[in-house]
Protein backbone atom coordinates (compact mmCIF):
# COMPACT_ATOMS: atom_id res chain seq x y z
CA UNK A 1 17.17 -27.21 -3.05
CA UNK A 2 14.75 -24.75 -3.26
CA UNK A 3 13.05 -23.71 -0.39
CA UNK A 4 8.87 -22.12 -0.58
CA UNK A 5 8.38 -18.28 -0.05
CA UNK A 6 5.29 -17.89 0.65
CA UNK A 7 4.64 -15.07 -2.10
CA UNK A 8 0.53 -15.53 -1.58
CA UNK A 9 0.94 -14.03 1.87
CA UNK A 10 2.91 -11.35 0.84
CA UNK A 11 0.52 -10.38 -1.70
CA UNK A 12 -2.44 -11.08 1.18
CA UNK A 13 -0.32 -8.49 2.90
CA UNK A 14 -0.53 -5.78 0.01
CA UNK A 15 -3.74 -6.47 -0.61
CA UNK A 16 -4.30 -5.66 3.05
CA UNK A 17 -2.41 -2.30 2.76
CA UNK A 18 -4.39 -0.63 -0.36
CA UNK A 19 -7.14 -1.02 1.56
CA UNK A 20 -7.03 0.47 4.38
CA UNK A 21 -5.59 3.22 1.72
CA UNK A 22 -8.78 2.70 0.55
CA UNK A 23 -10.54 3.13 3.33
CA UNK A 24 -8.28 6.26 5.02
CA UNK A 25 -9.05 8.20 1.31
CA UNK A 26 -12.90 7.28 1.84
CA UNK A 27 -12.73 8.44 5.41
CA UNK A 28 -10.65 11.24 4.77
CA UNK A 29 -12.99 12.44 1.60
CA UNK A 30 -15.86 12.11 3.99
CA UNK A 31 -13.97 14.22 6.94
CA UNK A 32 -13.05 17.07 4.52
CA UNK A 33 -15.89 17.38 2.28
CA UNK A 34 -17.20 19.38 0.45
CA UNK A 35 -14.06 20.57 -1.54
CA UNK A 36 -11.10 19.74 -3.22
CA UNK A 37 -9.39 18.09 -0.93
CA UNK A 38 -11.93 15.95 -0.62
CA UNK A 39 -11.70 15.43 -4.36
CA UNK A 40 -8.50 14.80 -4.56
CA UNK A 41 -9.34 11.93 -1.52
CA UNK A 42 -11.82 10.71 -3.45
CA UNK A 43 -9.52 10.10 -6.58
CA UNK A 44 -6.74 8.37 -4.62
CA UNK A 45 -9.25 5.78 -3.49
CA UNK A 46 -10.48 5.11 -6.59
CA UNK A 47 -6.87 4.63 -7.35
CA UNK A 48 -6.48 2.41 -4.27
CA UNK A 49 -9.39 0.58 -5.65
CA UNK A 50 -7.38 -0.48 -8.88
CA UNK A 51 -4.28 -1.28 -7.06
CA UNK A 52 -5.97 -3.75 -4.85
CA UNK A 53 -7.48 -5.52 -8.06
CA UNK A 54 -4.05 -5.85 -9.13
CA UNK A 55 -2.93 -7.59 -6.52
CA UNK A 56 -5.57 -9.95 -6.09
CA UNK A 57 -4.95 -10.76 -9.66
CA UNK A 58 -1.46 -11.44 -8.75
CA UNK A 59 -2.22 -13.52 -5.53
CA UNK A 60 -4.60 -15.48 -8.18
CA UNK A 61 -1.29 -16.27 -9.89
CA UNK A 62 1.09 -17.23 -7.48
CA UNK A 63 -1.57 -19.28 -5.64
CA UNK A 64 -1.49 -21.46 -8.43
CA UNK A 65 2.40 -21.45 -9.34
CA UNK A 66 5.07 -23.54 -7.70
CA UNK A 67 7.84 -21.64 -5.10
CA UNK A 68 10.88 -20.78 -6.56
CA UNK A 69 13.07 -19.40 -4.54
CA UNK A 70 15.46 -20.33 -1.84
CA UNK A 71 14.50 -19.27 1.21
CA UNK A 72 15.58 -22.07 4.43
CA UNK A 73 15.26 -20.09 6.94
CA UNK A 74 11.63 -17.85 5.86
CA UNK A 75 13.58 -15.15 5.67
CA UNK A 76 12.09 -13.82 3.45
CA UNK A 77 8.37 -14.49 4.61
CA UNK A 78 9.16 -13.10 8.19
CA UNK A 79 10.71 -9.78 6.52
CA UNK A 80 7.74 -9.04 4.51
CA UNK A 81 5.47 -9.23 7.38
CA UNK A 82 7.72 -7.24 9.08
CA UNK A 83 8.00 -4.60 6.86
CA UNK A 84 3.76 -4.53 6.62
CA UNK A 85 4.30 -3.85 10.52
CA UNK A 86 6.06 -0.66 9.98
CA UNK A 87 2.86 0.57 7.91
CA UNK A 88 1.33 3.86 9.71
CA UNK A 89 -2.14 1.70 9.04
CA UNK A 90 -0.83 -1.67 10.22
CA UNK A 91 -3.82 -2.87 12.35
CA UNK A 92 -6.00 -2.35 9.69
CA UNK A 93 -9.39 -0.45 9.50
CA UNK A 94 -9.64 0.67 13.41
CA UNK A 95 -6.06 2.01 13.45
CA UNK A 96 -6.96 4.03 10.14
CA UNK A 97 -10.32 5.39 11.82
CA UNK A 98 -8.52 6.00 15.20
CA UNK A 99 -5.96 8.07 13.26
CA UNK A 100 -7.98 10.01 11.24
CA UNK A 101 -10.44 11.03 14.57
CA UNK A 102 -6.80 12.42 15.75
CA UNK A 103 -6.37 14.57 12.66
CA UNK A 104 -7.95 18.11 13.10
CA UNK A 105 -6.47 19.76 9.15
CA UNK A 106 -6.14 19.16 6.23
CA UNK A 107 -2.44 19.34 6.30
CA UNK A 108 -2.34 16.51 9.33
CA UNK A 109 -4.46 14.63 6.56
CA UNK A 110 -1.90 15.53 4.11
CA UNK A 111 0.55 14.44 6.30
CA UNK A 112 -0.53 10.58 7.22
CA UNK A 113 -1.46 10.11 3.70
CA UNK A 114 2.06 10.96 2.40
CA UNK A 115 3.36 8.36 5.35
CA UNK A 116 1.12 5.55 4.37
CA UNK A 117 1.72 6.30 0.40
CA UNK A 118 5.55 6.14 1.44
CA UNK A 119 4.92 3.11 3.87
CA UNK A 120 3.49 1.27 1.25
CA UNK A 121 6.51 2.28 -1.06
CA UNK A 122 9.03 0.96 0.87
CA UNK A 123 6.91 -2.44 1.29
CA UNK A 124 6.37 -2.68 -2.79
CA UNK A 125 9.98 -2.17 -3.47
CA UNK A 126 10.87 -5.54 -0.64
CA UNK A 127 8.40 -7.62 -2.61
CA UNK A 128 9.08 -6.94 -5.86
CA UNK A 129 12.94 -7.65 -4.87
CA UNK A 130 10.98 -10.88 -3.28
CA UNK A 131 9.40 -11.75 -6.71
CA UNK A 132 10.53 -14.12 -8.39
CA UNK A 133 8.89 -13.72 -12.09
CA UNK A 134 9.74 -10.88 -14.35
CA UNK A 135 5.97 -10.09 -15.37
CA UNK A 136 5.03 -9.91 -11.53
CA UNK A 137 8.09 -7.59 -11.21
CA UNK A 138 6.91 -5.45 -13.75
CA UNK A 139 3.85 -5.04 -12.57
CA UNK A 140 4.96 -4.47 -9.12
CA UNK A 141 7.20 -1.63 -10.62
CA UNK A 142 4.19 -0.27 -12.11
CA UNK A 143 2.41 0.05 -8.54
CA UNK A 144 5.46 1.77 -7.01
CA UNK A 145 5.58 4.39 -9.68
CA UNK A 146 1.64 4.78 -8.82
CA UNK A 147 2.05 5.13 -5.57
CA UNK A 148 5.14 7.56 -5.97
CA UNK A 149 3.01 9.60 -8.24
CA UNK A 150 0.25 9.70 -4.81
CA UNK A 151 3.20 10.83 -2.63
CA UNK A 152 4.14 13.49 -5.10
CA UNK A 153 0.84 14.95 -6.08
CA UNK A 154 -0.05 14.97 -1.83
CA UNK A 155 3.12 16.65 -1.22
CA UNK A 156 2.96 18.93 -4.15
CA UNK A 157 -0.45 20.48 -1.99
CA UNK A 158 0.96 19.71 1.47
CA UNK A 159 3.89 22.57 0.39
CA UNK A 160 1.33 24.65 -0.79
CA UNK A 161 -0.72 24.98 2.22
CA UNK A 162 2.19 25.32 4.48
């Protein structure tokens, strides 16, 4: 029998998470400008930007599809959300302001962007293991490697300010 996983509300969830990535990069820009740190925030919101279009695309799409996998116990559901819990910006927009008013450098910036970037990692690889269809796999894989390339570019100027 197969059981619904609620793949709309784990999508909800990412959706959640690129923006307040979206709104720490803002925030951050706005803290540290004028400069090029505060380009380089400025660029990974715009890239935030895109990433939450793509999943609201995909929630579009599962909204509309049937579940498919088997899940009794929501498991899977109830793992998700946990996981989104972990995030350094899990209470959304305040917890991201109330952060970023305790960050005094640019390497402390540095520093909580590389967590949420590898935060949100570790949630994208969980639900793209969740997914079910190959296309929304795919294009999950294609946000991890985007967010990767975040966490490597931020650390690549974390190391050379330290």
């Amino acid at each position: 029998m197969i059981y619904p996983f609620n793949a709309a509300e784990a999508f909800k969830i990412a959706i959640a998470l690129e923006e307040n990535g979206l709104r720490f990069y803002r925030r951050a820009a706005e803290k540290f400008a004028p400069g090029p740190i505060a380009d380089l925030f400025t660029s990974l919101a715009q890239e935030e930007a895109i990433h939450k279009a793509s999943f609201s695309k995909f929630l579009t799409d599962v909204s509309t599809g049937e579940p498919t996998v088997y899940d009794p116990d929501n498991e899977l559901d109830d793992y998700l959300k946990m996981m989104a819990g972990l995030n350094v910006f899990k209470d959304g927009a305040a917890e991201v302001d109330r952060l970023l008013s305790e960050v005094d450098s640019v390497q402390g910036a540095l520093k909580l962007a590389m967590s949420f970037e590898k935060d949100s990692i570790v949630f994208f690889v969980q639900l793209k293991s969740s997914s079910e269809a190959a296309a929304d796999k795919m294009s999950v894989d294609k946000l991890i490697l985007e967010e990767a390339k975040h966490l490597r570019k931020l650390a690549r100027i974390y190391n050379a300010l330290v």
